[in-house]
Protein backbone atom coordinates (compact mmCIF):
# COMPACT_ATOMS: atom_id res chain seq x y z
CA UNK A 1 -176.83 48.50 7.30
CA UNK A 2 -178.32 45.71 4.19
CA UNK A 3 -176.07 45.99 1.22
CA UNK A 4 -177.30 48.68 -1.16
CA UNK A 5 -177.04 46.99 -4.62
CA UNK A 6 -176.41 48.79 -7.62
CA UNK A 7 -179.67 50.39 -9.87
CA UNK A 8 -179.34 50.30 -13.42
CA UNK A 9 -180.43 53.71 -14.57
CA UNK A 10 -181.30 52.66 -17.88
CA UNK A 11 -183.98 50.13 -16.14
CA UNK A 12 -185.62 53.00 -14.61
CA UNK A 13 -185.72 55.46 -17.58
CA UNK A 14 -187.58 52.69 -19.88
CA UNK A 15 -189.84 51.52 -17.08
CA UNK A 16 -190.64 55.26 -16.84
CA UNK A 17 -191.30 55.91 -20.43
CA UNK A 18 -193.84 52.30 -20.79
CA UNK A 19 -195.82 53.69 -17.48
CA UNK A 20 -195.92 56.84 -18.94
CA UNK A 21 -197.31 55.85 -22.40
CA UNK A 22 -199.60 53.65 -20.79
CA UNK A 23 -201.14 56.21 -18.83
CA UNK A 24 -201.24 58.89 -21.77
CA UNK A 25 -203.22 56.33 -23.93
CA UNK A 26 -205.85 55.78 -21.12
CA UNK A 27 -206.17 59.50 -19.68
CA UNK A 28 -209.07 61.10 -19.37
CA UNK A 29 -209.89 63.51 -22.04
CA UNK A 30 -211.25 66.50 -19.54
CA UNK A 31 -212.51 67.35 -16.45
CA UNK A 32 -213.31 64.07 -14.31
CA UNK A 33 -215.83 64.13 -11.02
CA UNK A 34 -215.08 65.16 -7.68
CA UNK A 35 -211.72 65.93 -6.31
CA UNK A 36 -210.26 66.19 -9.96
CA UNK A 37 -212.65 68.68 -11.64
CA UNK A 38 -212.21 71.09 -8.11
CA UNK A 39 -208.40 70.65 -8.91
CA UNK A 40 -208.58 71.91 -12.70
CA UNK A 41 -210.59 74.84 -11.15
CA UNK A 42 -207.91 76.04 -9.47
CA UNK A 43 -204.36 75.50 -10.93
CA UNK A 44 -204.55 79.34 -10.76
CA UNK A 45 -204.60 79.86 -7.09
CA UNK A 46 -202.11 81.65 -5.29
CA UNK A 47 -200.00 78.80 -3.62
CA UNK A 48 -200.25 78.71 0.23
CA UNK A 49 -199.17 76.84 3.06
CA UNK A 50 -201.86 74.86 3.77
CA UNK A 51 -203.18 71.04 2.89
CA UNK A 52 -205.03 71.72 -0.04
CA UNK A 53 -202.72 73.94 -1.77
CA UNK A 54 -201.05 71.77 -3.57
CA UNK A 55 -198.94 74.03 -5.48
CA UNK A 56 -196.23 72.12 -6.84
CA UNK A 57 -198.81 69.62 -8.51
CA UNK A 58 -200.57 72.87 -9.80
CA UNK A 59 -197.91 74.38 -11.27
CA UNK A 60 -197.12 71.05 -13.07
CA UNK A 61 -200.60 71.17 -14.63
CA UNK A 62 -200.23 74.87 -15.56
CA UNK A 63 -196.90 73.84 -17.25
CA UNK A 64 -198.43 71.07 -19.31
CA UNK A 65 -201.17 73.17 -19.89
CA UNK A 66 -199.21 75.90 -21.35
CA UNK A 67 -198.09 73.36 -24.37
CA UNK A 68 -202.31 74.31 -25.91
CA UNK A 69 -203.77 71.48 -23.50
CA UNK A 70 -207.43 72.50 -21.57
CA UNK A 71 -206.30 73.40 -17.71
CA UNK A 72 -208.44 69.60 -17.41
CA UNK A 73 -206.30 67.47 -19.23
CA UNK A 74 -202.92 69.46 -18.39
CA UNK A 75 -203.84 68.51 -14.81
CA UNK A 76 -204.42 64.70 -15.64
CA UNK A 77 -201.69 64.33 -17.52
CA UNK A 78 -199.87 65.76 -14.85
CA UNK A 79 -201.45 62.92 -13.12
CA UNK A 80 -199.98 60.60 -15.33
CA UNK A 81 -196.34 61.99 -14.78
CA UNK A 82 -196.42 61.59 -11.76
CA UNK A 83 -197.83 57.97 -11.54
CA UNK A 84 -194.91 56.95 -14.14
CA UNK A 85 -192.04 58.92 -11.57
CA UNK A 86 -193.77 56.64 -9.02
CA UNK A 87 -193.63 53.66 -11.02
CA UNK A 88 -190.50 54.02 -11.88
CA UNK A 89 -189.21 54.65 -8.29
CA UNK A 90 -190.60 51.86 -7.43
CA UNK A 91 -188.90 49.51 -9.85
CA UNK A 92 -185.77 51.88 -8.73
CA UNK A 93 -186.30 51.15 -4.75
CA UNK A 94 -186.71 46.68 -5.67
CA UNK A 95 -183.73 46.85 -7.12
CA UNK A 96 -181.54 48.98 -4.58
CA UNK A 97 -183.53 46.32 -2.07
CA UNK A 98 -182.48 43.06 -4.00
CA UNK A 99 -180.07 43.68 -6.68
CA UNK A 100 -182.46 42.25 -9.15
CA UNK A 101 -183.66 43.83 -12.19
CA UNK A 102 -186.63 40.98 -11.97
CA UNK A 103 -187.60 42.53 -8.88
CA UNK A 104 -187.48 45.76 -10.15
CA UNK A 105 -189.45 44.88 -12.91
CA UNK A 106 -192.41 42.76 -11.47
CA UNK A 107 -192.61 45.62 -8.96
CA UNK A 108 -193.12 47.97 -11.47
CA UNK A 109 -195.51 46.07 -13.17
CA UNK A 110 -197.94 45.18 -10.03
CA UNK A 111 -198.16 49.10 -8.96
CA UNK A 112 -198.81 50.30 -12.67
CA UNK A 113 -201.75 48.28 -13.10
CA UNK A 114 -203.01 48.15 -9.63
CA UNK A 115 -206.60 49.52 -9.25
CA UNK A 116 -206.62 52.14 -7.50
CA UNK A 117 -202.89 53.90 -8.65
CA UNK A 118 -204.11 53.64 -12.53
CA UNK A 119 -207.36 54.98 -11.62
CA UNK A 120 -205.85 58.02 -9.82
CA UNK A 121 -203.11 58.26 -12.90
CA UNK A 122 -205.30 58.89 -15.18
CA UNK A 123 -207.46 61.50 -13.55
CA UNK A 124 -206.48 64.92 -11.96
CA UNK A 125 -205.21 63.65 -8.24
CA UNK A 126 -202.26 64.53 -6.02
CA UNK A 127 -201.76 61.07 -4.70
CA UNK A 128 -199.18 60.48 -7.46
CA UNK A 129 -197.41 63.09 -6.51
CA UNK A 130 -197.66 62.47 -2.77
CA UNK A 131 -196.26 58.61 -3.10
CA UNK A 132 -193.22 60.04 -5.65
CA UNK A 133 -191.96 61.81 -2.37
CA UNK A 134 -193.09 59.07 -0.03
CA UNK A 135 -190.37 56.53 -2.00
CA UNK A 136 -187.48 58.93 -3.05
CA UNK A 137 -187.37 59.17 -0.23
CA UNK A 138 -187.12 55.59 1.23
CA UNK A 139 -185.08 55.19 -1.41
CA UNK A 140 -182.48 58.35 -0.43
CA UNK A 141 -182.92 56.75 3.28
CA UNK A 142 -181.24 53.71 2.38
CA UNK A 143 -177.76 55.27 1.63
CA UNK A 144 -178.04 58.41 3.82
CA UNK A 145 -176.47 56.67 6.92
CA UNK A 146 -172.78 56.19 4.83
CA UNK A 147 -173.33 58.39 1.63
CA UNK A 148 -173.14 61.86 2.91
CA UNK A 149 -174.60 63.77 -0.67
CA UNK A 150 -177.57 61.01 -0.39
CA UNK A 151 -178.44 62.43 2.93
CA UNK A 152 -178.29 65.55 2.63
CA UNK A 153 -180.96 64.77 -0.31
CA UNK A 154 -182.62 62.98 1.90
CA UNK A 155 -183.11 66.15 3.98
CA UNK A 156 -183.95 68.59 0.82
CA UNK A 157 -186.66 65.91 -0.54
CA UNK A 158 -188.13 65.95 3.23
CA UNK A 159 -188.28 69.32 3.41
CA UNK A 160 -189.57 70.41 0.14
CA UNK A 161 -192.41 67.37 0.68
CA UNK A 162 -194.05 69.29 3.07
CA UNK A 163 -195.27 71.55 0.49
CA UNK A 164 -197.61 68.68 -0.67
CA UNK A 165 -199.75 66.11 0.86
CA UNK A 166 -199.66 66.05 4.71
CA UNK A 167 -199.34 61.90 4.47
CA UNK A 168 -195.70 62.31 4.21
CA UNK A 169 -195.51 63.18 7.73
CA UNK A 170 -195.87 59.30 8.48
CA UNK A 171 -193.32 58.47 6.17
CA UNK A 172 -191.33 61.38 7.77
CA UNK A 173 -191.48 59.35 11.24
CA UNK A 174 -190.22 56.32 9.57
CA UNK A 175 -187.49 57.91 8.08
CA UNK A 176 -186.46 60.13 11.50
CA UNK A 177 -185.90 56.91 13.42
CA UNK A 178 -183.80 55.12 10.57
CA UNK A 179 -181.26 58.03 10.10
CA UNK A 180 -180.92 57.86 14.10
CA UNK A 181 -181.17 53.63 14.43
CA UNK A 182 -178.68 53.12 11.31
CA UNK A 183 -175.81 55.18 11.72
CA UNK A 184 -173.29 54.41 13.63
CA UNK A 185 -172.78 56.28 17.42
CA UNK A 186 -169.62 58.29 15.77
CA UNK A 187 -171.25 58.88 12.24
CA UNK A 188 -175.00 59.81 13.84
CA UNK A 189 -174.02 63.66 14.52
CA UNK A 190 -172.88 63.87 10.46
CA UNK A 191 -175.65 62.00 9.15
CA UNK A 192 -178.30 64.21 11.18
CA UNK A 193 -176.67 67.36 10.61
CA UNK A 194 -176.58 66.44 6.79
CA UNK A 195 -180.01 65.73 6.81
CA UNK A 196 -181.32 68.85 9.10
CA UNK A 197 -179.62 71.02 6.76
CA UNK A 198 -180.89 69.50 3.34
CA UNK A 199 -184.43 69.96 5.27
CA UNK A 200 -183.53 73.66 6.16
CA UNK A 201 -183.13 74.22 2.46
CA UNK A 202 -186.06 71.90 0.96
CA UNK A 203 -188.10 73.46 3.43
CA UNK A 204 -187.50 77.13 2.75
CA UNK A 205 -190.59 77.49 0.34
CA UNK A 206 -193.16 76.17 2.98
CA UNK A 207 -191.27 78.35 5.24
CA UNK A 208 -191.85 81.64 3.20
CA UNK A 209 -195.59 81.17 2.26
CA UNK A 210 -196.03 80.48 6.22
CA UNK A 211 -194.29 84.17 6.76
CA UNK A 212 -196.60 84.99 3.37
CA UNK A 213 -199.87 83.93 5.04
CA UNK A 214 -199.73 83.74 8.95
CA UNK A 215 -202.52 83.42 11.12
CA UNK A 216 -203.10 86.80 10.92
CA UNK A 217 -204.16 87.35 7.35
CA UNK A 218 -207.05 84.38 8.14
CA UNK A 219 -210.38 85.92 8.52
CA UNK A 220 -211.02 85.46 12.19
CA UNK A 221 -209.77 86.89 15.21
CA UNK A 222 -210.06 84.21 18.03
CA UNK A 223 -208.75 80.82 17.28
CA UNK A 224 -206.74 82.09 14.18
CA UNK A 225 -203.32 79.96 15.46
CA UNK A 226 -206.00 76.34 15.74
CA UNK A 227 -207.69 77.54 12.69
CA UNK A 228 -204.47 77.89 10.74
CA UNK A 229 -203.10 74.87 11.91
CA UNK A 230 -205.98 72.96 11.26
CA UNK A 231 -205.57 74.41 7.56
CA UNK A 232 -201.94 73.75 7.39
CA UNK A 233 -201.58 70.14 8.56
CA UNK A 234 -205.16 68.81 8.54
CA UNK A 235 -207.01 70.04 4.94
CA UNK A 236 -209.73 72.84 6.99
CA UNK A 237 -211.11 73.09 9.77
CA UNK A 238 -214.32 70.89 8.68
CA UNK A 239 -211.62 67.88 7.69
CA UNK A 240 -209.85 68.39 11.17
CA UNK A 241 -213.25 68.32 13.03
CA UNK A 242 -214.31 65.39 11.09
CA UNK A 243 -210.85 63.60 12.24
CA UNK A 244 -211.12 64.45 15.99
CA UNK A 245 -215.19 64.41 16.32
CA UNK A 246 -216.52 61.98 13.74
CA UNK A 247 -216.69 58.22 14.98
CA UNK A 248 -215.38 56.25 11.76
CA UNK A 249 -215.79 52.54 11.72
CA UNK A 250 -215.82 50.27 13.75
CA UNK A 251 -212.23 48.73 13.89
CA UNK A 252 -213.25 45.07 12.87
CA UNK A 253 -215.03 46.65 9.96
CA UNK A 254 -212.34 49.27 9.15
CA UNK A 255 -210.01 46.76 8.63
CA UNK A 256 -212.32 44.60 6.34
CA UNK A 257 -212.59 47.55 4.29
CA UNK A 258 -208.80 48.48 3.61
CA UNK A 259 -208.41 44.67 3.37
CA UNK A 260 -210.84 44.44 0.61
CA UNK A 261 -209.39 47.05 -1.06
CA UNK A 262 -205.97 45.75 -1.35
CA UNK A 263 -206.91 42.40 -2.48
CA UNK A 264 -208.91 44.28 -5.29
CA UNK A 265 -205.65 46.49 -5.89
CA UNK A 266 -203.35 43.02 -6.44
CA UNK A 267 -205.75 40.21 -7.17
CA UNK A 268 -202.04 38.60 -7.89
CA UNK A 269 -199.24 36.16 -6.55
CA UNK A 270 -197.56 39.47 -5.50
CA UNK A 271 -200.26 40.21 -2.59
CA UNK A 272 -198.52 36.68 -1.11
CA UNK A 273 -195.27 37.79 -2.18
CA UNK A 274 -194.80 40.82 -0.33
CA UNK A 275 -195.10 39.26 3.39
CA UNK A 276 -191.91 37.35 2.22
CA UNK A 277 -190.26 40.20 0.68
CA UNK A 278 -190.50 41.74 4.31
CA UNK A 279 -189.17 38.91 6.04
CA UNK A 280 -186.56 38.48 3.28
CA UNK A 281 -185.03 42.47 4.33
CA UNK A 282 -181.97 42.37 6.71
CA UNK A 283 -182.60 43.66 10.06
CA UNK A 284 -182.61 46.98 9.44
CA UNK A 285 -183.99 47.20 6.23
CA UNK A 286 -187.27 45.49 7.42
CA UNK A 287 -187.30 48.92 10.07
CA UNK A 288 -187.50 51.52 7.50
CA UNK A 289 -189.46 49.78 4.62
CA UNK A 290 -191.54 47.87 7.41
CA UNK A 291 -192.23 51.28 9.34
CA UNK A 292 -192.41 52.92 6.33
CA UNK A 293 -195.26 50.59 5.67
CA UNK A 294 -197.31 50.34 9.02
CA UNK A 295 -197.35 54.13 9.21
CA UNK A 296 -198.72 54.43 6.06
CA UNK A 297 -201.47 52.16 6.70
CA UNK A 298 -201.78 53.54 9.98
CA UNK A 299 -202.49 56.84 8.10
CA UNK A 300 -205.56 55.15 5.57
CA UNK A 301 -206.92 53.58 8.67
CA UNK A 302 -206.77 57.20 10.31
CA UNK A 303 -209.09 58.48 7.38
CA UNK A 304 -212.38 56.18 8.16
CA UNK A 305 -214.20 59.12 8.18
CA UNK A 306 -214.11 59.90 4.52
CA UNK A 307 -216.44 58.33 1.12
CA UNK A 308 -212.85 58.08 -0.45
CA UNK A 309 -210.96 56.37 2.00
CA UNK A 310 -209.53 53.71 -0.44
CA UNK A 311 -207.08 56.35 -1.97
CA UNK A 312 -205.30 56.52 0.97
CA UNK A 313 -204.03 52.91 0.88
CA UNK A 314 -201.91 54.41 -1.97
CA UNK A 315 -199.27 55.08 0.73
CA UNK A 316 -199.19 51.15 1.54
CA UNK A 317 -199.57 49.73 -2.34
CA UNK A 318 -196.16 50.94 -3.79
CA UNK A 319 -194.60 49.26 -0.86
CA UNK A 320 -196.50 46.23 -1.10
CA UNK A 321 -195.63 46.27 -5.11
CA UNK A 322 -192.18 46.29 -3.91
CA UNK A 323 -191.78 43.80 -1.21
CA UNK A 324 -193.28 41.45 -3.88
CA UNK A 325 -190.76 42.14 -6.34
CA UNK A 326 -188.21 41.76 -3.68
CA UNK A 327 -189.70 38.06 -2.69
CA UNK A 328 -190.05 36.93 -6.18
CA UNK A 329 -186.14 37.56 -6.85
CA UNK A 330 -185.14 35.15 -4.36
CA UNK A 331 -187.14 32.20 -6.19
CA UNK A 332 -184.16 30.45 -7.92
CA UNK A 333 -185.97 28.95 -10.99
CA UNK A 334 -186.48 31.65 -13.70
CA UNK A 335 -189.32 30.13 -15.38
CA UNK A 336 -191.15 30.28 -12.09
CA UNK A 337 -190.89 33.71 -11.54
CA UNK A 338 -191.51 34.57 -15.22
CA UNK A 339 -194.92 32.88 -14.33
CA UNK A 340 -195.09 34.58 -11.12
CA UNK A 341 -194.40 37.76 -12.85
CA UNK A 342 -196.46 37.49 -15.70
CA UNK A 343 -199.60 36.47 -13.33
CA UNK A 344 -198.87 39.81 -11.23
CA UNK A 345 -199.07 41.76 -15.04
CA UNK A 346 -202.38 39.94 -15.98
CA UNK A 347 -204.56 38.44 -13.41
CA UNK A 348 -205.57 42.45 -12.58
CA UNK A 349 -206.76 43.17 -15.98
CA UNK A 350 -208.70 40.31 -15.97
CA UNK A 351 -210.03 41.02 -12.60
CA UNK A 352 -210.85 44.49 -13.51
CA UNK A 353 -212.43 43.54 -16.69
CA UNK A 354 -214.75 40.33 -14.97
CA UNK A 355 -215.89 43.57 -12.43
CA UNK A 356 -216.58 46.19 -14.65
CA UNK A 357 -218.29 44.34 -17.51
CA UNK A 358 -219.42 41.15 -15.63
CA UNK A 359 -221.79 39.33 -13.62
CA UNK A 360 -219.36 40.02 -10.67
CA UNK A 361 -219.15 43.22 -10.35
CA UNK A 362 -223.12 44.03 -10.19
CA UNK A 363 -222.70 41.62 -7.12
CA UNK A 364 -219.93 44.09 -5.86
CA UNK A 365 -222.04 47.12 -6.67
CA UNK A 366 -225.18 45.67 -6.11
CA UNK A 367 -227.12 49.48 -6.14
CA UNK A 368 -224.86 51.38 -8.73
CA UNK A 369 -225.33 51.62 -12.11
CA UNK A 370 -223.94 49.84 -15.08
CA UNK A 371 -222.69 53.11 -15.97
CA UNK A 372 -220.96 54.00 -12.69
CA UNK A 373 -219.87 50.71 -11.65
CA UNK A 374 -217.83 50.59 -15.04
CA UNK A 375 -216.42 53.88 -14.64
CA UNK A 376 -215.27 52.74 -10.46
CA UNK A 377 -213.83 49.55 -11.61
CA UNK A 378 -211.94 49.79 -14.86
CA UNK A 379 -209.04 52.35 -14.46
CA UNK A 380 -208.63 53.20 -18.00
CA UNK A 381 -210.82 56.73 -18.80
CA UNK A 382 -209.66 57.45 -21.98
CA UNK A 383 -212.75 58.70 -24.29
CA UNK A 384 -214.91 59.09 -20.90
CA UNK A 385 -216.22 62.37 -21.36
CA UNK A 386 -219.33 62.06 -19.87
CA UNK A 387 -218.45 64.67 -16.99
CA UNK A 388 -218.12 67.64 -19.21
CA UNK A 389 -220.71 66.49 -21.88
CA UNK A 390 -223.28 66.04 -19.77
CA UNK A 391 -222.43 68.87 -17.55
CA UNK A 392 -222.36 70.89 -20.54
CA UNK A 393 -225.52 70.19 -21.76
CA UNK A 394 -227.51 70.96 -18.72
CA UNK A 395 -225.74 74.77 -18.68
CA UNK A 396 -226.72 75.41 -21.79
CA UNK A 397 -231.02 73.97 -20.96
CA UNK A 398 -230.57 76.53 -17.85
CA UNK A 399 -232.05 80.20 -18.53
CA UNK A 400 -230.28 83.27 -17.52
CA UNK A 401 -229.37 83.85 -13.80
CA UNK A 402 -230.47 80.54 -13.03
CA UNK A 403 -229.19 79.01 -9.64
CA UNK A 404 -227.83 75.91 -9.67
CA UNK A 405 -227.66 73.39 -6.57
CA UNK A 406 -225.63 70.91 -7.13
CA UNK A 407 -223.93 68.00 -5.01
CA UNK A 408 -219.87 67.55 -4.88
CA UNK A 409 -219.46 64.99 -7.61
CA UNK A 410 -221.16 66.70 -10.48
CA UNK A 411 -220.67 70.16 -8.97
CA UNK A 412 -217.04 70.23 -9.45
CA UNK A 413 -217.52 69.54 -13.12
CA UNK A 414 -220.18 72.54 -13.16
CA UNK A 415 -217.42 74.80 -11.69
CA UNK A 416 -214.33 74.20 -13.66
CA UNK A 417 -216.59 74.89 -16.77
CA UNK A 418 -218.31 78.25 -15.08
CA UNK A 419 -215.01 79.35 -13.93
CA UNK A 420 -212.38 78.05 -15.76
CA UNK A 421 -213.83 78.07 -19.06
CA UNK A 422 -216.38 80.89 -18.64
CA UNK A 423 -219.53 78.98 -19.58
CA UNK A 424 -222.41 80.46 -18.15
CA UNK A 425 -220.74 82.92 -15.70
CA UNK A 426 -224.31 84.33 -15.00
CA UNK A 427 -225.43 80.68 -13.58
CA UNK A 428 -224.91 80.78 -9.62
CA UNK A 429 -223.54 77.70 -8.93
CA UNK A 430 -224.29 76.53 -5.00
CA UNK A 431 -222.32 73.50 -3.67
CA UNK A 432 -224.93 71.37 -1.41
CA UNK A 433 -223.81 68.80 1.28
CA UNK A 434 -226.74 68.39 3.69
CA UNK A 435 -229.86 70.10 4.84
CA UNK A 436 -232.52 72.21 3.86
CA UNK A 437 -232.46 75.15 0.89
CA UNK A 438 -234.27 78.28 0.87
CA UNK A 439 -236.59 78.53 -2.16
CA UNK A 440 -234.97 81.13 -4.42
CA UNK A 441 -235.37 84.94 -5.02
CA UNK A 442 -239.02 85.65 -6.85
CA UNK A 443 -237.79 85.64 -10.87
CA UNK A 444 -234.57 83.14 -10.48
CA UNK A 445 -234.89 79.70 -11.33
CA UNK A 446 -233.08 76.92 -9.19
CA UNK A 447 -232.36 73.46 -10.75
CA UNK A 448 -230.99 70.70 -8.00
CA UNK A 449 -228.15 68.35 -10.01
CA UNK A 450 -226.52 64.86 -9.07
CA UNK A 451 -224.11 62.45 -10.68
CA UNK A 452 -226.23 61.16 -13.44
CA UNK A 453 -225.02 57.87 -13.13
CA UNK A 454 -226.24 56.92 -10.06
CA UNK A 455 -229.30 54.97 -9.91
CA UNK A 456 -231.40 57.29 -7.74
CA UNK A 457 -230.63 60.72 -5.96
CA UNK A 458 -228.54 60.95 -2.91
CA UNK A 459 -230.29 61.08 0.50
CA UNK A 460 -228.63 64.97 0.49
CA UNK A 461 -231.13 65.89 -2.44
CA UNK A 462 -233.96 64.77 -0.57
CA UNK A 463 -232.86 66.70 2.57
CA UNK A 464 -233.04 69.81 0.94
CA UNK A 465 -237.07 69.80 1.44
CA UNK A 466 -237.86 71.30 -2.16
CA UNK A 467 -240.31 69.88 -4.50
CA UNK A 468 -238.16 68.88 -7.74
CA UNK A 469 -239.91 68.31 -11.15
CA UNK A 470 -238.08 66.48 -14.32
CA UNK A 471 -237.29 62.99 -15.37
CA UNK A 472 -233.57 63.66 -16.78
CA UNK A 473 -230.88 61.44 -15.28
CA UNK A 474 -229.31 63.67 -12.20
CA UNK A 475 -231.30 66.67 -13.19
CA UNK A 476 -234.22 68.53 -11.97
CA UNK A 477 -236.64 71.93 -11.69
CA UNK A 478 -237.78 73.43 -8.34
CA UNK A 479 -241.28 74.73 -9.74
């Protein structure tokens, strides 16, 4: 077993509160593209066993909601919870690691203003949520081998997890095999038993909506047990077929790209650092953060099928964040790691900045938009409201019963405003991925919609064969 050293609690509750006010004064004011709109949409939905409920996150942003926020912003800021918990875990999990509150700290730092974990703290997303779980509990592992009320936590954290983002499943793995691999021979019956019966009772709400929606109650008859397992561990069928049937990258160029994005996420001393860190963990500690840390990579590189397959890598940057911190306490000068630490805090923002309003960054994004490649590389979103502005304004240039064909960025936007906020409930809105489209019913007009700050429409718009007329930005009239 490594030593587990001491976490100061007070450490942890002001890292906590700076992440958190961070995060509230760079928010996003409303509904955001994508993923995050389609999440405001449905905070209402009845929760359900399956990949994309997500019901503890939901009723989070129903909670904050409830305090006179829009169901948009109660959802980011739920988002920005969420990232501070995670922040402040991690801080919690360098220190239990090293003893050092300089660890804790520069670990803190490097995930809070990492690209991709601001970006996704700011904006309605469940991957906050997903890596709070993912290091309570690495950080209940640690102690649940000789602390018997820390593993039975263990097993209530694991079990409850379940009800969120499948991901965990690879920590889960990582975390089976320490439990087993750290106790000793005579203590391994107590410390599994503890732990299968904290899971028994964390589990118990994933258990009931399974009895609450079985196979069953899904609307087919043959294949209902793949099709509900396909919902319940894999996101939908269409997400499970895209995993088992769709080729991905190539595995040279799959690794390029996760590389790429993790340089971008700690343009830092602490991307350097964290090798070290891992080196630097006793024996055993190196097998659960180091597992801990290959699964979770194994799990982004699993997702090479998707447009969005950076946000996975969230599993393997808190880790990284940590392992740095943990490296950087063992440096014996102090003004050398106040450098080191300081460098971790600012050479990101600078990055960022250089990206999104320089030179560089139209070399990165060589086909996007000054608009959109600011938006993609500059976490902060506070006072973007160009989702629901512009979104806005094209419902109200539509005329009555109008159909609307729109693509997934700028369509999730549309929703959350038709449904949530009951703007133009007469519009029928029509979510578009590939293909052809039927010219509408004789007396409805059909507009065709894409993000407006892309430079020119998606090959999808093209594909759907209609003649379009107009010259707005991501907007146009099928005559």
């Amino acid at each position: 077993m490594p030593p587990l050293h001491t976490v100061r609690s007070r450490d942890v509750l002001v890292t906590f509160a700076i992440a958190f006010a961070m995060y509230l004064a760079t928010v996003a004011p409303g509904a955001w593209w994508g993923d995050s709109a389609s999440l405001a949409s449905h905070l209402e939905t009845t929760p359900k066993p399956f990949a994309r409920s997500y019901w503890i996150f939901k009723m989070t942003g129903r909670a904050i909601a409830a305090f006179g926020f829009c169901p948009a912003l109660g959802a980011n800021i739920a988002s920005a919870f969420y990232g501070a918990v995670g922040v402040a875990l991690a801080s919690a999990l360098a220190q239990r690691l090293s003893g050092s509150r300089a660890a804790g700290a520069a670990a803190a730092g490097a995930l809070a203003v990492s690209h991709t974990w601001w970006s996704n703290a700011v904006v309605a997303e469940v991957y906050t949520l997903h890596v709070v779980f993912e290091l309570a509990l690495l950080h209940l592992a640690l102690g649940a081998p000789s602390r018997p009320r820390e593993g039975l936590a263990l097993g209530l954290v694991a079990g409850l997890a379940l009800n969120h983002h499948r991901l965990i499943l690879f920590t889960l793995v990582a975390v089976g095999i320490w439990i087993v691999v750290a106790s000793s021979r005579d203590d391994r019956p107590g410390v599994v038993g503890r732990f299968a019966a904290g899971f028994g009772i964390g589990a118990m709400p994933f258990a009931v909506l399974c009895l609450m929606h079985p196979p069953s109650s899904l609307p087919v008859q043959d294949g209902a047990w793949a099709m509900w397992i396909d919902r319940a561990l894999l996101g939908g069928r269409w997400s499970a077929s895209q995993m088992s049937e769709h080729p991905g990258r190539p595995l040279v160029a799959n690794i390029t790209y996760l590389a790429r994005w993790t340089v971008l996420n700690f343009p830092s001393p602490m991307l350097l650092l964290a090798p070290l860190g891992l080196v630097a963990l006793r024996k055993q500690g190196l097998l659960l953060i180091g597992g801990a840390l290959a699964l979770a990579a194994l799990g982004a590189a699993r997702m090479d099928w998707t447009g969005d397959q950076q946000v996975y890598l969230l599993g393997v940057h808190p880790l990284l964040a940590v392992l740095g911190g943990v490296a950087l306490a063992r440096i014996d000068r102090q003004p050398v790691r106040n450098a080191l630490a300081a460098l971790a805090l600012g050479l990101p923002l600078v990055a960022y900045g250089m990206l999104a309003f320089g030179d560089a960054g139209r070399a990165l994004m060589p086909t996007s938009s000054d608009l959109e490649r600011t938006a993609a590389l500059w976490p902060p979103k506070s006072g973007r409201d160009l989702p629901e502005r512009w979104c806005r304004a094209r419902l109200e240039q539509l005329p009555p019963n109008a159909i609307l064909v729109s693509q997934w960025p700028e369509g999730t936007v549309f929703e959350y405003l038709i449904t949530t906020e009951g703007l133009r409930p007469d519009v029928a809105l029509l979510f578009h991925r590939a293909g052809p489209i039927d010219l509408p019913p004789s007396g409805r007009a059909m507009f065709v919609t894409w993000d407006p700050r892309a430079q020119a429409p998606p090959a999808a718009v093209w594909e759907t064969g209609l003649i379009l007329t107009g010259s707005e930005p991501g907007f146009r009239r099928v005559p």
